[in-house]
Protein backbone atom coordinates (compact mmCIF):
# COMPACT_ATOMS: atom_id res chain seq x y z
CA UNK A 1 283.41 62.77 66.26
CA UNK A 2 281.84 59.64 67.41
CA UNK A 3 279.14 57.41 65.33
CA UNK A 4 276.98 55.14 67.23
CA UNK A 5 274.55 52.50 66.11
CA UNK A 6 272.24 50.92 68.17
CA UNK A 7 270.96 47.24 67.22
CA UNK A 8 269.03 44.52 68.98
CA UNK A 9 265.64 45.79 69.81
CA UNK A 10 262.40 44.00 69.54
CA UNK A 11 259.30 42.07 70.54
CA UNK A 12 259.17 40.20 73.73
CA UNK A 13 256.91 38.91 76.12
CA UNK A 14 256.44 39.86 79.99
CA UNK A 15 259.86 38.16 81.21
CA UNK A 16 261.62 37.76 77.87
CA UNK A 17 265.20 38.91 77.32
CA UNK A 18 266.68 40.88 74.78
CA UNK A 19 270.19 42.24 74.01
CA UNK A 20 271.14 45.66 72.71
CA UNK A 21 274.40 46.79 70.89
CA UNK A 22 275.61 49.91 70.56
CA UNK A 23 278.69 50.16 68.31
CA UNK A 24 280.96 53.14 68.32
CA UNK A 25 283.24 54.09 65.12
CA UNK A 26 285.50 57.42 64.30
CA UNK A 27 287.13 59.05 68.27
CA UNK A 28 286.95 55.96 70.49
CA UNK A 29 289.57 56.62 72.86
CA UNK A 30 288.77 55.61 76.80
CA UNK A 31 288.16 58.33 78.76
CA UNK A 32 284.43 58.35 77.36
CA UNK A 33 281.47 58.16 79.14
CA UNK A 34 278.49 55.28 77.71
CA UNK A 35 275.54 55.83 78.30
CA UNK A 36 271.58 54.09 77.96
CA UNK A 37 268.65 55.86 77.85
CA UNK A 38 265.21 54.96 76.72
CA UNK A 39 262.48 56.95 76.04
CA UNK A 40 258.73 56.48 75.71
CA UNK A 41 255.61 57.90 74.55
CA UNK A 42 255.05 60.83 76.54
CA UNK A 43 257.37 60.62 78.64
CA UNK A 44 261.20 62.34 79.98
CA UNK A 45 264.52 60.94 78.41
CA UNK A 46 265.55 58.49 81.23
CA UNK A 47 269.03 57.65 81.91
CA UNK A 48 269.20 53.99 83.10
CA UNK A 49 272.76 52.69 82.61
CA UNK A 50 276.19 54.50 82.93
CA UNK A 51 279.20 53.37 82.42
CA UNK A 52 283.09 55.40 82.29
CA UNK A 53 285.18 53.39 79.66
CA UNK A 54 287.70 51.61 81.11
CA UNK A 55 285.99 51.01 84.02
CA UNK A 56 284.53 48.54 86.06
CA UNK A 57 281.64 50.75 87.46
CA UNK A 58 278.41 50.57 85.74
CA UNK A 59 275.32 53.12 87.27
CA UNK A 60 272.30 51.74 87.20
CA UNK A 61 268.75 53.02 88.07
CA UNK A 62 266.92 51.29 90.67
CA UNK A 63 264.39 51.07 87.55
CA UNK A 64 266.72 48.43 85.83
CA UNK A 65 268.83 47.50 88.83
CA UNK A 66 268.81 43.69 89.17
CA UNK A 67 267.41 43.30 85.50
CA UNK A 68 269.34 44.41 83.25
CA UNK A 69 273.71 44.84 82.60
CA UNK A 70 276.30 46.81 80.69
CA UNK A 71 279.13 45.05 79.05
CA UNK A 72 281.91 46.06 76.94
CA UNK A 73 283.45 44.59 73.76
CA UNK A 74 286.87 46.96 73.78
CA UNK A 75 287.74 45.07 70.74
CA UNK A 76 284.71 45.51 68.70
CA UNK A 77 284.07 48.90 69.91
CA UNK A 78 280.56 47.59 71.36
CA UNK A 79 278.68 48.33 74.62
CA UNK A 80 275.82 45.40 75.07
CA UNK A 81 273.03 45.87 77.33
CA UNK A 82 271.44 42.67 78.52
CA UNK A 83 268.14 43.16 79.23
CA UNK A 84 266.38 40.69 81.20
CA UNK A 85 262.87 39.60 83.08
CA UNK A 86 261.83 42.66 80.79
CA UNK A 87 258.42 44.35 81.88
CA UNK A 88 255.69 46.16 79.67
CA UNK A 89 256.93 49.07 81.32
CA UNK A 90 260.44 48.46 79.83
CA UNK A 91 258.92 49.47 76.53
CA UNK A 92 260.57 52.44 74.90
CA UNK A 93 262.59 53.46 72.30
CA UNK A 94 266.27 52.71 73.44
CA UNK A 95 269.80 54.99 72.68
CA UNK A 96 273.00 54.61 73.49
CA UNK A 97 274.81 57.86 73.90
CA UNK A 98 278.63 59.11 74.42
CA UNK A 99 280.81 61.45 75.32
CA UNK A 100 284.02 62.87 76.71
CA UNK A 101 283.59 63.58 80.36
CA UNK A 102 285.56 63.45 83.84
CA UNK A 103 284.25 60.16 85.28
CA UNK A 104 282.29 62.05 87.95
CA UNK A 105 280.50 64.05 85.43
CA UNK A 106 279.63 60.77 83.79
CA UNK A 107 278.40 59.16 86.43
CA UNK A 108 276.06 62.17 87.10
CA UNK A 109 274.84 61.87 83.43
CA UNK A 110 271.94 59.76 83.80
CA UNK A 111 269.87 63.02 85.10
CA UNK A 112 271.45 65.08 82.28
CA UNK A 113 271.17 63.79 78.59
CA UNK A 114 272.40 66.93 77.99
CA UNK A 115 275.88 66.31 79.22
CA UNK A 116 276.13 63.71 76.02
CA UNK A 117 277.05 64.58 73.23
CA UNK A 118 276.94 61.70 70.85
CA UNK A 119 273.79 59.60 70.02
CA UNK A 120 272.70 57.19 68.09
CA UNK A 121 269.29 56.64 65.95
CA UNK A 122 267.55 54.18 68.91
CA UNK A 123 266.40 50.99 68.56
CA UNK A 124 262.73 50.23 69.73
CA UNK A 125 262.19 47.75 72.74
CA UNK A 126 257.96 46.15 72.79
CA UNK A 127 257.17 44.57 75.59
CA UNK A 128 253.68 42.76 75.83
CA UNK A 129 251.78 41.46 78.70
């Protein structure tokens, strides 16, 4: 069983910057797959950031590519996402998600939520113009 809780959403303007946290407690061995997704009004579950713990390979969607990066606190048990030169369209409600999968299954995640089995509660992410 994993826990996750996601942190660090907000207000921002066109361009501002914000940083997420998603910190994982109870089966936090490597070997798991991290994921972001964000969802808005509306719209599908999008996979935007995927990344194998333990490894230096982060996916990113050409959505966020550029904008926005995954690191890792090992220690803490924490997965960051900078966000940056965030866009209205960047709005959403944001979740980090886990689970225990072959690193080429992982990578394919970001299509299937599905795959994951761990998420947390989201954290919501305004962004006005």
């Amino acid at each position: 069983q994993v826990h996750l809780v996601e942190s660090g959403g907000g207000s921002v303007q066109t361009g501002g910057s914000l940083r997420l946290s998603c910190t994982a407690s109870g089966d936090t061995y490597l070997g798991y797959c991290m994921g972001w997704f964000r969802q808005a009004p509306g719209k599908e579950r999008e996979g935007f950031a995927i990344k194998y713990r333990g490894s230096g390979i982060t996916y990113y969607a050409d959505s966020v590519k550029g904008r926005f990066t995954v690191s890792q606190d090992s220690a803490r048990n924490t997965l960051y996402l900078q966000m940056n030169s965030l866009k209205p369209e960047d709005a959403a409600m944001y979740f980090c998600a886990a689970a225990r999968l072959p690193p080429d299954q992982c990578y394919s995640g970001s299509q299937h939520p599905e795959f994951f089995t761990y998420w947390g509660q989201g954290t919501q992410v305004t962004v006005s113009s």
